[in-house]
Each structure stands twice: as C-alpha cells, then as structure tokens.
PDB file of N, CA and C in Angstrom:
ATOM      1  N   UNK A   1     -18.809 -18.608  54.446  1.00  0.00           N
ATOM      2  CA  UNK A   1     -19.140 -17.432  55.223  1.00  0.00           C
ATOM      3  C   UNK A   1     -20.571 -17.595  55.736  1.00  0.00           C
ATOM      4  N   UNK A   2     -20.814 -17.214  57.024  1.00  0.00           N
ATOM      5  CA  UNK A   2     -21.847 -17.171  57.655  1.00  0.00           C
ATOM      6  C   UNK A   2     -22.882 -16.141  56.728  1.00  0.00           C
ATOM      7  N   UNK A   3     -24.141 -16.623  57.339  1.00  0.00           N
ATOM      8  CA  UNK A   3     -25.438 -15.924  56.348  1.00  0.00           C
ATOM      9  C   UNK A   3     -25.287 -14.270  56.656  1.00  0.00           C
ATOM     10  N   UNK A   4     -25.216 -13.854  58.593  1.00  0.00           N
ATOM     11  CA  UNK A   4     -24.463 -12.783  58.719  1.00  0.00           C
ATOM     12  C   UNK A   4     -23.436 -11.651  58.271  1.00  0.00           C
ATOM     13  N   UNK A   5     -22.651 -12.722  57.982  1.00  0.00           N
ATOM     14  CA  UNK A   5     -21.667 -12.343  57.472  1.00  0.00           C
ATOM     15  C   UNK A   5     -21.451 -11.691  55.981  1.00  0.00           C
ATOM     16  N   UNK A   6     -22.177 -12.777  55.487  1.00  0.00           N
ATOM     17  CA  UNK A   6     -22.195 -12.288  53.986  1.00  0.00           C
ATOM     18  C   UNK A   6     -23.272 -11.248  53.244  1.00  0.00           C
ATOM     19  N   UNK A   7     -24.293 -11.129  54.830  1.00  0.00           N
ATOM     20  CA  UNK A   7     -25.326  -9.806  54.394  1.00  0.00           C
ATOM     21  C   UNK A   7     -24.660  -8.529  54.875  1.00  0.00           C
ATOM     22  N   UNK A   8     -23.840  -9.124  56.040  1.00  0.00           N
ATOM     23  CA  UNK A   8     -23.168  -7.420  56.009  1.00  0.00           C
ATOM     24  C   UNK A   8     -21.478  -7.183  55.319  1.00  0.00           C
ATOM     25  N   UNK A   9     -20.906  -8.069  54.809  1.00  0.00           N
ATOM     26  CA  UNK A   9     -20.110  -8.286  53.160  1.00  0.00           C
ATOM     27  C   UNK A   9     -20.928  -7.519  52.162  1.00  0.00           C
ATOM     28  N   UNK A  10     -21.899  -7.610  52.304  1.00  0.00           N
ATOM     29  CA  UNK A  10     -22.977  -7.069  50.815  1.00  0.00           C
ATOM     30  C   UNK A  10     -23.207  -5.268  51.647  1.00  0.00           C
ATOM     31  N   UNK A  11     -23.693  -4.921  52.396  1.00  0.00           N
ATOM     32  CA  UNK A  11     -23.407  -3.925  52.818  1.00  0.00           C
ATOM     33  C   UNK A  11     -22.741  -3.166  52.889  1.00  0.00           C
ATOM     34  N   UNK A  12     -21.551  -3.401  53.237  1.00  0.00           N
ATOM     35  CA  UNK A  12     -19.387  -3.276  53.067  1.00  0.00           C
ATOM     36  C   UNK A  12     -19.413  -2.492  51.589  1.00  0.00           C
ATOM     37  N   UNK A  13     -19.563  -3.607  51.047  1.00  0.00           N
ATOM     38  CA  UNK A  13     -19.476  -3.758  49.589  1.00  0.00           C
ATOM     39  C   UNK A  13     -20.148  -2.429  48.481  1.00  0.00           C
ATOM     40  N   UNK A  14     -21.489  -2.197  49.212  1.00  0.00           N
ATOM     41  CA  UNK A  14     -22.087  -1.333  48.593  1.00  0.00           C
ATOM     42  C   UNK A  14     -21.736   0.445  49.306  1.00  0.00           C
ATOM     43  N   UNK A  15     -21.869   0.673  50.522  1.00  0.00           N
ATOM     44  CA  UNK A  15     -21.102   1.380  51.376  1.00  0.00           C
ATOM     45  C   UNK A  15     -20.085   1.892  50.632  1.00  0.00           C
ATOM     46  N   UNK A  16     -18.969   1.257  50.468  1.00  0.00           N
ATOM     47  CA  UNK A  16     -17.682   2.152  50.064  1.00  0.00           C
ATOM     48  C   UNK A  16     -17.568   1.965  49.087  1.00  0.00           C
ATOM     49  N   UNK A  17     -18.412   1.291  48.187  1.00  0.00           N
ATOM     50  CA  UNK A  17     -18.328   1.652  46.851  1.00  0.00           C
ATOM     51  C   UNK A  17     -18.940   3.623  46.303  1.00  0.00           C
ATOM     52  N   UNK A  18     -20.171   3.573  47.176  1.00  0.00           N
ATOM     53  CA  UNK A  18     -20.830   5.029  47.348  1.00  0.00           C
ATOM     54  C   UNK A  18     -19.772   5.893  47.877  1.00  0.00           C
ATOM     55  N   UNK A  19     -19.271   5.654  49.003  1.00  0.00           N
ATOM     56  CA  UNK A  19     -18.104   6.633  49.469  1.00  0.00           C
ATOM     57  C   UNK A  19     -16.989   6.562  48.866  1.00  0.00           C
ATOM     58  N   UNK A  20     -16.480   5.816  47.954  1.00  0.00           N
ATOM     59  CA  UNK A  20     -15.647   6.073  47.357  1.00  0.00           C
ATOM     60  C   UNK A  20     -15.807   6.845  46.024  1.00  0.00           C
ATOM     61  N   UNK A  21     -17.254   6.360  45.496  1.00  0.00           N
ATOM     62  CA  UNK A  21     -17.737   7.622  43.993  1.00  0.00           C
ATOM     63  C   UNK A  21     -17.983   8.743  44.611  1.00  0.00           C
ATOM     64  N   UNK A  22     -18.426   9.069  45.534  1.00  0.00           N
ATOM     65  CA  UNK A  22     -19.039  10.587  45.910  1.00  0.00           C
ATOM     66  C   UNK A  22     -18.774  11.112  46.918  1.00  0.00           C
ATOM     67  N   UNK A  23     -17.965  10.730  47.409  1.00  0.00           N
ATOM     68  CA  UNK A  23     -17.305  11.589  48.425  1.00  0.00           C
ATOM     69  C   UNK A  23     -15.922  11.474  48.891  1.00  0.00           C
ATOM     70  N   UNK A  24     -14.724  10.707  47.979  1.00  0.00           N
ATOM     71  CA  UNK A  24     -13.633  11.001  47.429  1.00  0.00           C
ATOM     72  C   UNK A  24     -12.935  11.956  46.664  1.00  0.00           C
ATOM     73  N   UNK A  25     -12.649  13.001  46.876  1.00  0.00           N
ATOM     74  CA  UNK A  25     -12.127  13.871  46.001  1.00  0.00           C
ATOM     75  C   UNK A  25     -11.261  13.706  44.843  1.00  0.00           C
ATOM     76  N   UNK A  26     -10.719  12.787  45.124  1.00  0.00           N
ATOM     77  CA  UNK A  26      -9.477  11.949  44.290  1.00  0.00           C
ATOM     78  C   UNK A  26     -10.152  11.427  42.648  1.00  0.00           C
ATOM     79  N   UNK A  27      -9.754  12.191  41.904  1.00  0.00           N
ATOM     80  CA  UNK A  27     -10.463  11.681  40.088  1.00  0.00           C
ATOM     81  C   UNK A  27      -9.885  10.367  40.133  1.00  0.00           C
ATOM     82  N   UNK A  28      -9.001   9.715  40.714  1.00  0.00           N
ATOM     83  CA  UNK A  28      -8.235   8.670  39.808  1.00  0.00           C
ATOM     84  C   UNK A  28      -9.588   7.352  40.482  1.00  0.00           C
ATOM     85  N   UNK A  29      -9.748   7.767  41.519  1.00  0.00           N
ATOM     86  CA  UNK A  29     -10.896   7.015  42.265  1.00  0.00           C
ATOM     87  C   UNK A  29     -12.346   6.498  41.747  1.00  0.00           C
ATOM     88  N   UNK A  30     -12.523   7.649  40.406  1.00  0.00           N
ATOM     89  CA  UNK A  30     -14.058   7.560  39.784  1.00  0.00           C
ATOM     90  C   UNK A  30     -13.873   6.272  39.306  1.00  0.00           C
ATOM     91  N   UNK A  31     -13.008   5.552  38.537  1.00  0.00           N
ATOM     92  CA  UNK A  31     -12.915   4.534  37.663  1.00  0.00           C
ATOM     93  C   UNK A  31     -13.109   2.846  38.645  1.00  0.00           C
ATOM     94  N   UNK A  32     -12.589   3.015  40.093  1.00  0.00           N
ATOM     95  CA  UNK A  32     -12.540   1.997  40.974  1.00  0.00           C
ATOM     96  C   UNK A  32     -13.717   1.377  40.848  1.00  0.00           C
ATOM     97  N   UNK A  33     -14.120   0.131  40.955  1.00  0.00           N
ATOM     98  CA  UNK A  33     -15.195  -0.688  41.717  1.00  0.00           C
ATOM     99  C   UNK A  33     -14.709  -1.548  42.094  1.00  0.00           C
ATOM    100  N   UNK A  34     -15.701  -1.507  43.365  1.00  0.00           N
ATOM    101  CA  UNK A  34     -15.308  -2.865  44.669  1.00  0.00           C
ATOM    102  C   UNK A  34     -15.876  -4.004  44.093  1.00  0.00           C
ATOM    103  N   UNK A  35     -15.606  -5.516  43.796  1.00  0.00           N
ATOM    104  CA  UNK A  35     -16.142  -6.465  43.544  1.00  0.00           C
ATOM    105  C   UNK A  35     -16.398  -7.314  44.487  1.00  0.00           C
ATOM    106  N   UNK A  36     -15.490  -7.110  45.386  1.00  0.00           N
ATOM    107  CA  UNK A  36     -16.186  -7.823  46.553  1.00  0.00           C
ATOM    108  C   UNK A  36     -15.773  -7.638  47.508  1.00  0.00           C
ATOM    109  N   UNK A  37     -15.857  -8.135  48.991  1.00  0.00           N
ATOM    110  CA  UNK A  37     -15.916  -7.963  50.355  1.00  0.00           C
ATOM    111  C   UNK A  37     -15.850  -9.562  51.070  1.00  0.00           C
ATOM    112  N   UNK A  38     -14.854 -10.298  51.883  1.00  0.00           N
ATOM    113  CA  UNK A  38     -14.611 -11.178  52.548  1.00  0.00           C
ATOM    114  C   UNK A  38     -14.932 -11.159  54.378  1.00  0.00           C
ATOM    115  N   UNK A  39     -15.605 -11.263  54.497  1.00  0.00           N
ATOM    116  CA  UNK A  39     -15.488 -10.906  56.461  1.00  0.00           C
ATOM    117  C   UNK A  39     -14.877 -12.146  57.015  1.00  0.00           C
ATOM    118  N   UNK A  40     -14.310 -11.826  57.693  1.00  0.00           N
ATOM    119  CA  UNK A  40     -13.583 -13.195  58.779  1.00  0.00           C
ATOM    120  C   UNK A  40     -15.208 -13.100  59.462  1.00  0.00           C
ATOM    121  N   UNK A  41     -15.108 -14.573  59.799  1.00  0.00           N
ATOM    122  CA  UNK A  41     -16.786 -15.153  60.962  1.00  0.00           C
ATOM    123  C   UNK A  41     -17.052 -14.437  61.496  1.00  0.00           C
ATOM    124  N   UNK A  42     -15.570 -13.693  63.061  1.00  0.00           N
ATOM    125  CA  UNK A  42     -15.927 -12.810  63.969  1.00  0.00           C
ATOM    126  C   UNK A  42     -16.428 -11.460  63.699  1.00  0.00           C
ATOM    127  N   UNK A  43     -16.171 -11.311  62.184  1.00  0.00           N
ATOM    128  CA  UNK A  43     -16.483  -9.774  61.623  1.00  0.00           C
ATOM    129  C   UNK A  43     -15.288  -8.912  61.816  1.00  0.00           C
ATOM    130  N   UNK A  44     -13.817  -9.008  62.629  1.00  0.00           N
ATOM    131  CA  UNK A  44     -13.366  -8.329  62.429  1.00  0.00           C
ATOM    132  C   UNK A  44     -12.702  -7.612  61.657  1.00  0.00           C
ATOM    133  N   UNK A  45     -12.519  -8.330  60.591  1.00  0.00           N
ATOM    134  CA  UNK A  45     -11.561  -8.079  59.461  1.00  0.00           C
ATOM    135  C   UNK A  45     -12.083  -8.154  58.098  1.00  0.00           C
ATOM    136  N   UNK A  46     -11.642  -7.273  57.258  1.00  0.00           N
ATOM    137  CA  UNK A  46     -12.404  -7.672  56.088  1.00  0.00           C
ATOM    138  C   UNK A  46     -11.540  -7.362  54.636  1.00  0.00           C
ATOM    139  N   UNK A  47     -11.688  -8.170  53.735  1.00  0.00           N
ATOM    140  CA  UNK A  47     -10.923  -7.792  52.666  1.00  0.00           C
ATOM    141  C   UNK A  47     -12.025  -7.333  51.586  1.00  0.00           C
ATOM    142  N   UNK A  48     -11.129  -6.545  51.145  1.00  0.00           N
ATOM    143  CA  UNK A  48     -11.943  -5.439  49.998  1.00  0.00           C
ATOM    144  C   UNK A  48     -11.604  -5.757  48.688  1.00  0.00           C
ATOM    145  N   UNK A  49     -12.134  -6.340  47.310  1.00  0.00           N
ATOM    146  CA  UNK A  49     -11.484  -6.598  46.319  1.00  0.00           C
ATOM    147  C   UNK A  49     -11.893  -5.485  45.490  1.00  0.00           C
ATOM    148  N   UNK A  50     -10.768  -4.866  44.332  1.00  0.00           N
ATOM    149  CA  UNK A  50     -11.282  -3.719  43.514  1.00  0.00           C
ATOM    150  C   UNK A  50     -10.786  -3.900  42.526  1.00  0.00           C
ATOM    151  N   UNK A  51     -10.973  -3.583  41.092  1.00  0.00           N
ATOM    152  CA  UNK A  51     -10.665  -3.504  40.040  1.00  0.00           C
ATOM    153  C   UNK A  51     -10.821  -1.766  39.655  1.00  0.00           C
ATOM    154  N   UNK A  52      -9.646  -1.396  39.011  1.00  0.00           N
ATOM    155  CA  UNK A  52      -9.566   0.039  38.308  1.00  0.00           C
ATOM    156  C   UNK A  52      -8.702  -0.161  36.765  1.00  0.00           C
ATOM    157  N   UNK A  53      -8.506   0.820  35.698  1.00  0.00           N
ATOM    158  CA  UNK A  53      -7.874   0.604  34.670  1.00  0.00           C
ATOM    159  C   UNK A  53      -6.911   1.574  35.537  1.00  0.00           C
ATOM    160  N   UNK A  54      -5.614   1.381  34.269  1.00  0.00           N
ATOM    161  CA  UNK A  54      -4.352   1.964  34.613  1.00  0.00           C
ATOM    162  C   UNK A  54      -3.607   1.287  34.395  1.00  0.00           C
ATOM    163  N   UNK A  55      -2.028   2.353  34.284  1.00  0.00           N
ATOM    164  CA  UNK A  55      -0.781   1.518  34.467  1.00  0.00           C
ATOM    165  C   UNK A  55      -0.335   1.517  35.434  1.00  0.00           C
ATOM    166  N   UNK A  56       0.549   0.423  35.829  1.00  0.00           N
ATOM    167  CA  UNK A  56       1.145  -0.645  36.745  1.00  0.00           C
ATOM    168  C   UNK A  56       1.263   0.949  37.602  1.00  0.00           C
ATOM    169  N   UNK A  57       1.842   2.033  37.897  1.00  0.00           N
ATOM    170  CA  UNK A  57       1.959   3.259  38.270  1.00  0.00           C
ATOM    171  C   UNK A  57       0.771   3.381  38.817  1.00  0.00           C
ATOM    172  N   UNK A  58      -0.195   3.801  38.133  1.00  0.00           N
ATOM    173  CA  UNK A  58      -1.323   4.162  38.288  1.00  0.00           C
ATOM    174  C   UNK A  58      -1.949   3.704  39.124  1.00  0.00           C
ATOM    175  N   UNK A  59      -2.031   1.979  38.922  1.00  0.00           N
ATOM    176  CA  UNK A  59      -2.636   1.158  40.334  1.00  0.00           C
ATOM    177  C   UNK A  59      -1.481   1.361  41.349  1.00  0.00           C
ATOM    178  N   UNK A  60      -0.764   1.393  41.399  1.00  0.00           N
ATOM    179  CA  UNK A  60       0.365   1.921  42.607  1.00  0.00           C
ATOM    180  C   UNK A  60      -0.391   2.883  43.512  1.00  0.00           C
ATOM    181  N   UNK A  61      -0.559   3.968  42.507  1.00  0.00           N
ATOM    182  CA  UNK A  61      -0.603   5.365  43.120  1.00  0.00           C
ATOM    183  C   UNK A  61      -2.333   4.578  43.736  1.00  0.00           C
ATOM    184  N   UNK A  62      -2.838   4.267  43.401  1.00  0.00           N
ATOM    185  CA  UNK A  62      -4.746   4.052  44.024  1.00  0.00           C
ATOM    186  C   UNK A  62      -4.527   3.166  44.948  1.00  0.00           C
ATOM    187  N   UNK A  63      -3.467   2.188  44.887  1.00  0.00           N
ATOM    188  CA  UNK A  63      -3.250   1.286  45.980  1.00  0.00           C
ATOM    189  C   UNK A  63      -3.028   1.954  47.548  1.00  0.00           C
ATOM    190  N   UNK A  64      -2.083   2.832  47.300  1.00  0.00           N
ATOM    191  CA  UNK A  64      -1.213   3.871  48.575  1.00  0.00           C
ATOM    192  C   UNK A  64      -2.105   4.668  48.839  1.00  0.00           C
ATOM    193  N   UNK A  65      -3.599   5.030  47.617  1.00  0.00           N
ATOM    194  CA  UNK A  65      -4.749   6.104  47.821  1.00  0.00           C
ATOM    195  C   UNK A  65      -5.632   5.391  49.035  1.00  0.00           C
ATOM    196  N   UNK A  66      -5.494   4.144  48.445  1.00  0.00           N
ATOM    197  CA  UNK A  66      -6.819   2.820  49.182  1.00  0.00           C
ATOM    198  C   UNK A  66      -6.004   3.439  51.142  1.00  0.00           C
ATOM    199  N   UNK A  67      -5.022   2.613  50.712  1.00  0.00           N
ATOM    200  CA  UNK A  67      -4.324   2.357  52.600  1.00  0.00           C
ATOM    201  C   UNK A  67      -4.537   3.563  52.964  1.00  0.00           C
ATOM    202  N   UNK A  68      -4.274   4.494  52.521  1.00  0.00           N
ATOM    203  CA  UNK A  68      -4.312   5.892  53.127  1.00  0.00           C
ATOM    204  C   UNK A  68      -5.499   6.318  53.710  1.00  0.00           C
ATOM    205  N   UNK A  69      -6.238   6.081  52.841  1.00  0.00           N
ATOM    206  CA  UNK A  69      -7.935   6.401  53.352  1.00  0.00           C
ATOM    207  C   UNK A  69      -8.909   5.462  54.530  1.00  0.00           C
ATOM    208  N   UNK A  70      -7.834   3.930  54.788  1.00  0.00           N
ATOM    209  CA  UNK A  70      -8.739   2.999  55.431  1.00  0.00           C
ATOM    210  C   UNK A  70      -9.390   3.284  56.954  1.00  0.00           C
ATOM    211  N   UNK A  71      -8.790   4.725  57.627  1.00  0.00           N
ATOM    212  CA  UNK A  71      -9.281   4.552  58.352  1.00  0.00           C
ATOM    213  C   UNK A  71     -10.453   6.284  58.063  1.00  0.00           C
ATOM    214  N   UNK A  72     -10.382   6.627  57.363  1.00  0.00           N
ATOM    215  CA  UNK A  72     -11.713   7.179  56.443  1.00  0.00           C
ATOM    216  C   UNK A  72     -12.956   6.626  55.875  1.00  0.00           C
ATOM    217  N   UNK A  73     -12.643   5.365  55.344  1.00  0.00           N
ATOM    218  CA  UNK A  73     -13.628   4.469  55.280  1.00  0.00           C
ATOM    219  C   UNK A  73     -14.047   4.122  56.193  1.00  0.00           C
ATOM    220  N   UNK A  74     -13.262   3.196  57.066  1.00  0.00           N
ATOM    221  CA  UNK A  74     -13.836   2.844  58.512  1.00  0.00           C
ATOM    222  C   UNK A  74     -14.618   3.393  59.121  1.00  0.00           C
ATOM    223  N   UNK A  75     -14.519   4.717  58.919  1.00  0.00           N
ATOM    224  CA  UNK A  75     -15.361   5.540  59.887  1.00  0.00           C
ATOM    225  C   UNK A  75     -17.043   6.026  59.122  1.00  0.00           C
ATOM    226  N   UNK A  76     -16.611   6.121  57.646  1.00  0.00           N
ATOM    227  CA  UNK A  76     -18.015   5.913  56.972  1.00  0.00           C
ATOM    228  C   UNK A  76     -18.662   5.069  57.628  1.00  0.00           C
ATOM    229  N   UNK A  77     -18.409   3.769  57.142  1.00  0.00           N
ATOM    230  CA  UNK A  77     -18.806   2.465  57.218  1.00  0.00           C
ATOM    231  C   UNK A  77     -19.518   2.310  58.935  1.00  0.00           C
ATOM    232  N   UNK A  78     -18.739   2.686  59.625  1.00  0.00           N
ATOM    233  CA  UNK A  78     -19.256   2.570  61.345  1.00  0.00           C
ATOM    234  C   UNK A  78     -20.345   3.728  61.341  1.00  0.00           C
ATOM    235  N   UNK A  79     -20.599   5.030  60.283  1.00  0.00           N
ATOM    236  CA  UNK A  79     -21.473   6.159  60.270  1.00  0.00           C
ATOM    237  C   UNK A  79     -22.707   5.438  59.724  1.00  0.00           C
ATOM    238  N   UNK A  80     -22.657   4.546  58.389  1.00  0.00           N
ATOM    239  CA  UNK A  80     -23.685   4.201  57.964  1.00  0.00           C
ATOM    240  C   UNK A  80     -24.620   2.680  57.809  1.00  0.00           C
ATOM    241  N   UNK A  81     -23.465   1.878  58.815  1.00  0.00           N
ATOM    242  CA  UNK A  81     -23.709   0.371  59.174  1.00  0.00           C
ATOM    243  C   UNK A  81     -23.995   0.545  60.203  1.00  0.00           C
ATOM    244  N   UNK A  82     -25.348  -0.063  61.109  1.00  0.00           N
ATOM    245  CA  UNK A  82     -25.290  -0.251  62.315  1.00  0.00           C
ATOM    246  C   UNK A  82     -24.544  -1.204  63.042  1.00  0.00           C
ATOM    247  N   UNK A  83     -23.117  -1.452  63.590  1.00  0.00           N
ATOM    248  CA  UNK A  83     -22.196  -2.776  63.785  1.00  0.00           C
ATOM    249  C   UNK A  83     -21.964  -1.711  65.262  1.00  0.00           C
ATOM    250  N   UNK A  84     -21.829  -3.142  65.897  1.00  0.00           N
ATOM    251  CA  UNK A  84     -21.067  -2.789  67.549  1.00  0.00           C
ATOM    252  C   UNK A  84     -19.679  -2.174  66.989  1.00  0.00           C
ATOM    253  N   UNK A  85     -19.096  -3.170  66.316  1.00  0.00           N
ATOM    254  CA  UNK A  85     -17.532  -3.324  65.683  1.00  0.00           C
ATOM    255  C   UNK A  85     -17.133  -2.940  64.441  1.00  0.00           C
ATOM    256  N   UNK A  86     -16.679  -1.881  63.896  1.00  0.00           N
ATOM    257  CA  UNK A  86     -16.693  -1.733  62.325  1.00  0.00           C
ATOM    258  C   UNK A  86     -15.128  -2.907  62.237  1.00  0.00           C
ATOM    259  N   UNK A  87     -15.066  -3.657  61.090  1.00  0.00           N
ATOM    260  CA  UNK A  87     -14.085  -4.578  60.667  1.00  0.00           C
ATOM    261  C   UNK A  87     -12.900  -3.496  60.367  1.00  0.00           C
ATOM    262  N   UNK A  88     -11.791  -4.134  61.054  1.00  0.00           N
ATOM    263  CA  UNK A  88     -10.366  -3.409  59.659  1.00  0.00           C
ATOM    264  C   UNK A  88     -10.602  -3.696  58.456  1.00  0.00           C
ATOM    265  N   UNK A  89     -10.458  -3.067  57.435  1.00  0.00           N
ATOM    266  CA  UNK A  89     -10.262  -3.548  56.224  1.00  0.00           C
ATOM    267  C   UNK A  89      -8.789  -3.308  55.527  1.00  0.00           C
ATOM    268  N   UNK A  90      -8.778  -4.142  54.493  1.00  0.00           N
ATOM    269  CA  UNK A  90      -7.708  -4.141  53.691  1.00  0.00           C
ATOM    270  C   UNK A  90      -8.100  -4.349  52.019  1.00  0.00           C
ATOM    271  N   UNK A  91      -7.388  -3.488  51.544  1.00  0.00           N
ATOM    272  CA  UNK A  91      -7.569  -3.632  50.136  1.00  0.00           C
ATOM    273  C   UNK A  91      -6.944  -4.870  49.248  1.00  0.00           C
ATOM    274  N   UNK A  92      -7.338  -5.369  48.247  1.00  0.00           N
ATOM    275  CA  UNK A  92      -6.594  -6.058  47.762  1.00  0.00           C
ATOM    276  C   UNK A  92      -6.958  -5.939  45.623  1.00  0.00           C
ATOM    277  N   UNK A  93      -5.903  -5.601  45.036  1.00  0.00           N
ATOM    278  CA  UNK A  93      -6.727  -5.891  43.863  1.00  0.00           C
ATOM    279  C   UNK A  93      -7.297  -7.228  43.282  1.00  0.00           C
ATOM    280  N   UNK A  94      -8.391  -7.129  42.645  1.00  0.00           N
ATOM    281  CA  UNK A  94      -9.251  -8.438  41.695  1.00  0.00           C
ATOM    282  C   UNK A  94      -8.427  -9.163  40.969  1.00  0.00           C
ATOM    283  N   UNK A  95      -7.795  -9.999  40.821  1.00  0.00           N
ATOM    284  CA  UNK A  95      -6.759 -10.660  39.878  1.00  0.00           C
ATOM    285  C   UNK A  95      -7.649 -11.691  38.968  1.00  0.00           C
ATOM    286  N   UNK A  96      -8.808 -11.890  39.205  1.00  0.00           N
ATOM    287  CA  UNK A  96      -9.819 -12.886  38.622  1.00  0.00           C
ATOM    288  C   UNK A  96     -10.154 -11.995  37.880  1.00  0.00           C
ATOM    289  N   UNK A  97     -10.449 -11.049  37.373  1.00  0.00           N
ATOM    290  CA  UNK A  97     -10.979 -10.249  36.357  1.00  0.00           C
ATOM    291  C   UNK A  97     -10.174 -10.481  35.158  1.00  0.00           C
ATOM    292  N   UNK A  98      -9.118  -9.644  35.991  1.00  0.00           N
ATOM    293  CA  UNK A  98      -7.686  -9.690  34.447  1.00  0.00           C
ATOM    294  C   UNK A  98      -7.637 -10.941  33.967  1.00  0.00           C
ATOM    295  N   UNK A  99      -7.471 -11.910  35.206  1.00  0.00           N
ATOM    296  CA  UNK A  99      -7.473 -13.445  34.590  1.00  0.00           C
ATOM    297  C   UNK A  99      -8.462 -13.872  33.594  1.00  0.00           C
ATOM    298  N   UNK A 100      -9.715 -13.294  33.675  1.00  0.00           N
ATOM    299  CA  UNK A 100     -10.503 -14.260  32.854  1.00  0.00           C
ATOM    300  C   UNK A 100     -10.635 -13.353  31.520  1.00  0.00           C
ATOM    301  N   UNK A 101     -10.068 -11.740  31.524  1.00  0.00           N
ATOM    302  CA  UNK A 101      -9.805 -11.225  30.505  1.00  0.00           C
ATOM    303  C   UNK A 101      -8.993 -12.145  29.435  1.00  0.00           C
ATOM    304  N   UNK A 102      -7.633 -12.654  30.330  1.00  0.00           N
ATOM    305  CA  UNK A 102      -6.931 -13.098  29.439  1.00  0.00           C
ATOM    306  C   UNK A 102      -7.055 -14.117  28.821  1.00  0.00           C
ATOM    307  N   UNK A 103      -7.694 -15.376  29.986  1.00  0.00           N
ATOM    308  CA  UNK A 103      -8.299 -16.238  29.156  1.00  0.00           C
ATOM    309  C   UNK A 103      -8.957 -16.199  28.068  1.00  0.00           C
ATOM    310  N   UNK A 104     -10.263 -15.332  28.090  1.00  0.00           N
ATOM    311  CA  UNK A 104     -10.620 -15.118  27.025  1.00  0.00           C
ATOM    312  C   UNK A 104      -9.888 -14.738  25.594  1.00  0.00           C
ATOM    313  N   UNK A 105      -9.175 -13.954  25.868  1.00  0.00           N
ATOM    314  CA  UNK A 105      -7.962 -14.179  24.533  1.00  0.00           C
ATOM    315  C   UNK A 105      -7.346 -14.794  23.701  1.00  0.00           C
ATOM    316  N   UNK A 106      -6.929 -16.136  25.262  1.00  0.00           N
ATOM    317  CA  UNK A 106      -6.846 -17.196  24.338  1.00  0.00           C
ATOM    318  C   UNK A 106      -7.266 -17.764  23.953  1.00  0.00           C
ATOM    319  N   UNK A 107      -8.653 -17.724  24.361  1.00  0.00           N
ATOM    320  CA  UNK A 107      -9.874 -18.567  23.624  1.00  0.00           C
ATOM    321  C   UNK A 107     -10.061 -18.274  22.289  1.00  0.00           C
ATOM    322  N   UNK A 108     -10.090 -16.827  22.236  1.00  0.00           N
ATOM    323  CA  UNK A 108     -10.167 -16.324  21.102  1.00  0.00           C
ATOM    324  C   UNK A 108      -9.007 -16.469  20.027  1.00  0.00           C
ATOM    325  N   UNK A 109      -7.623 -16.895  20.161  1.00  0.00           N
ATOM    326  CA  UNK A 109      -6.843 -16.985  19.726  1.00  0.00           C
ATOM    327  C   UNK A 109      -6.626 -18.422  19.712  1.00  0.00           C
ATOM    328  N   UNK A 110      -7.223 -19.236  20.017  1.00  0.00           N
ATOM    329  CA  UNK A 110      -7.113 -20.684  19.711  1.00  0.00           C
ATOM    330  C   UNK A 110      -7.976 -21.139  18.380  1.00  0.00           C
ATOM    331  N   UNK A 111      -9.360 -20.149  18.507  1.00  0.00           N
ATOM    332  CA  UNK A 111     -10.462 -20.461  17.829  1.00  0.00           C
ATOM    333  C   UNK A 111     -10.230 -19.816  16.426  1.00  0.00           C
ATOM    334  N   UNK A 112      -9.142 -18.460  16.315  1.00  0.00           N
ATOM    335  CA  UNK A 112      -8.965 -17.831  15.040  1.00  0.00           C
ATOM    336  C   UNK A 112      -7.663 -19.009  14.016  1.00  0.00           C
ATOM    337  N   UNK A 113      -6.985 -19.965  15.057  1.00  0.00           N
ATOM    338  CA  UNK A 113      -5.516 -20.953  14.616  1.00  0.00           C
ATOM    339  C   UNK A 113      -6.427 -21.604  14.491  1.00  0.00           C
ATOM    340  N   UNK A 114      -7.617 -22.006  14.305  1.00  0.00           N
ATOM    341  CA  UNK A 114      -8.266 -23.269  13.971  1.00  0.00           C
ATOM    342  C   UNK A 114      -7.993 -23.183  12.172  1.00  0.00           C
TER     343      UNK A 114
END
C-alpha cells in the first residue's frame, strides 16, 4: 500500500472506530473494534476488519448491523476526512485474531502433554 494510502487507512480506521463507539445507538456495537483498514491504490474501496465477542448469531446480527449502516459511515467519514472521494467500504470479520487465539491453545496444550 502506498504511503497515502496507508495514512488515510489509519484515519478510516480511527474515524469509525469513534463513530461506531459514540454515535451508534446499537449496544451490541460497544464491544466492536476495527483492526484494520485496506484501501485499494485508487482509494476507492476499502475493507474494514473488526473483531466483536458473541455467538455465531450474534456476529450475524452485527454483520447485517455493519452493511446496514455503510452508507452512514460513509457519510461520517466524507464529514470528517478531507477526501475528494470517500471509499466504499466493506466489512469483513478479523479471522487472524481467533486464529492466533487458537494457536495459542495449542501451544499451551502441547507444552502441558510434555
């Protein structure tokens, strides 16, 4: 990712993380954080990574919360970024988190069979 790119990724990033704690009405929302932000070069597009607790339901229901709201965000984001172009975004959940949760497990469970 361009140097551009990845300073206004870091922007993205911090942006709707704020609009999503404080000015979401939605409780199930308090628990979300964004971990990261992808921009395509041109800036138009951007992927949003998030991690929340819950069951498989639960992230359902925040997933359909996320799409629902994207063009609510968008419009933050174009309110408090100066960009010609605000990016589409898309949500996606963190799967590297859980992953290295689990790893760790087995780390831990290799090291207790010793």
């Amino acid at each position: 990712m361009k140097q551009r790119a990845r300073r206004i990724a870091e922007m993205i990033q911090r942006e709707i993380g704020q609009i999503i704690n404080f000015e979401m009405r939605d409780p199930r929302m308090k628990n979300l954080t964004i971990t990261g932000v992808q921009l395509s070069d041109d800036l138009g597009y951007a992927k949003i990574y998030y991690v929340t607790a819950g069951t498989d339901a639960e992230l359902k229901q925040i997933k359909e919360t996320l799409v629902h709201a994207q063009g609510f965000l968008r419009t933050k984001i174009g309110e408090r970024i100066d960009m010609k172009y605000v990016p589409q975004i898309k949500f996606f959940f963190d799967e590297s988190i859980a992953h290295s949760a689990r790893m760790d497990e087995l780390f831990k469970e290799i090291k207790t069979g010793e």
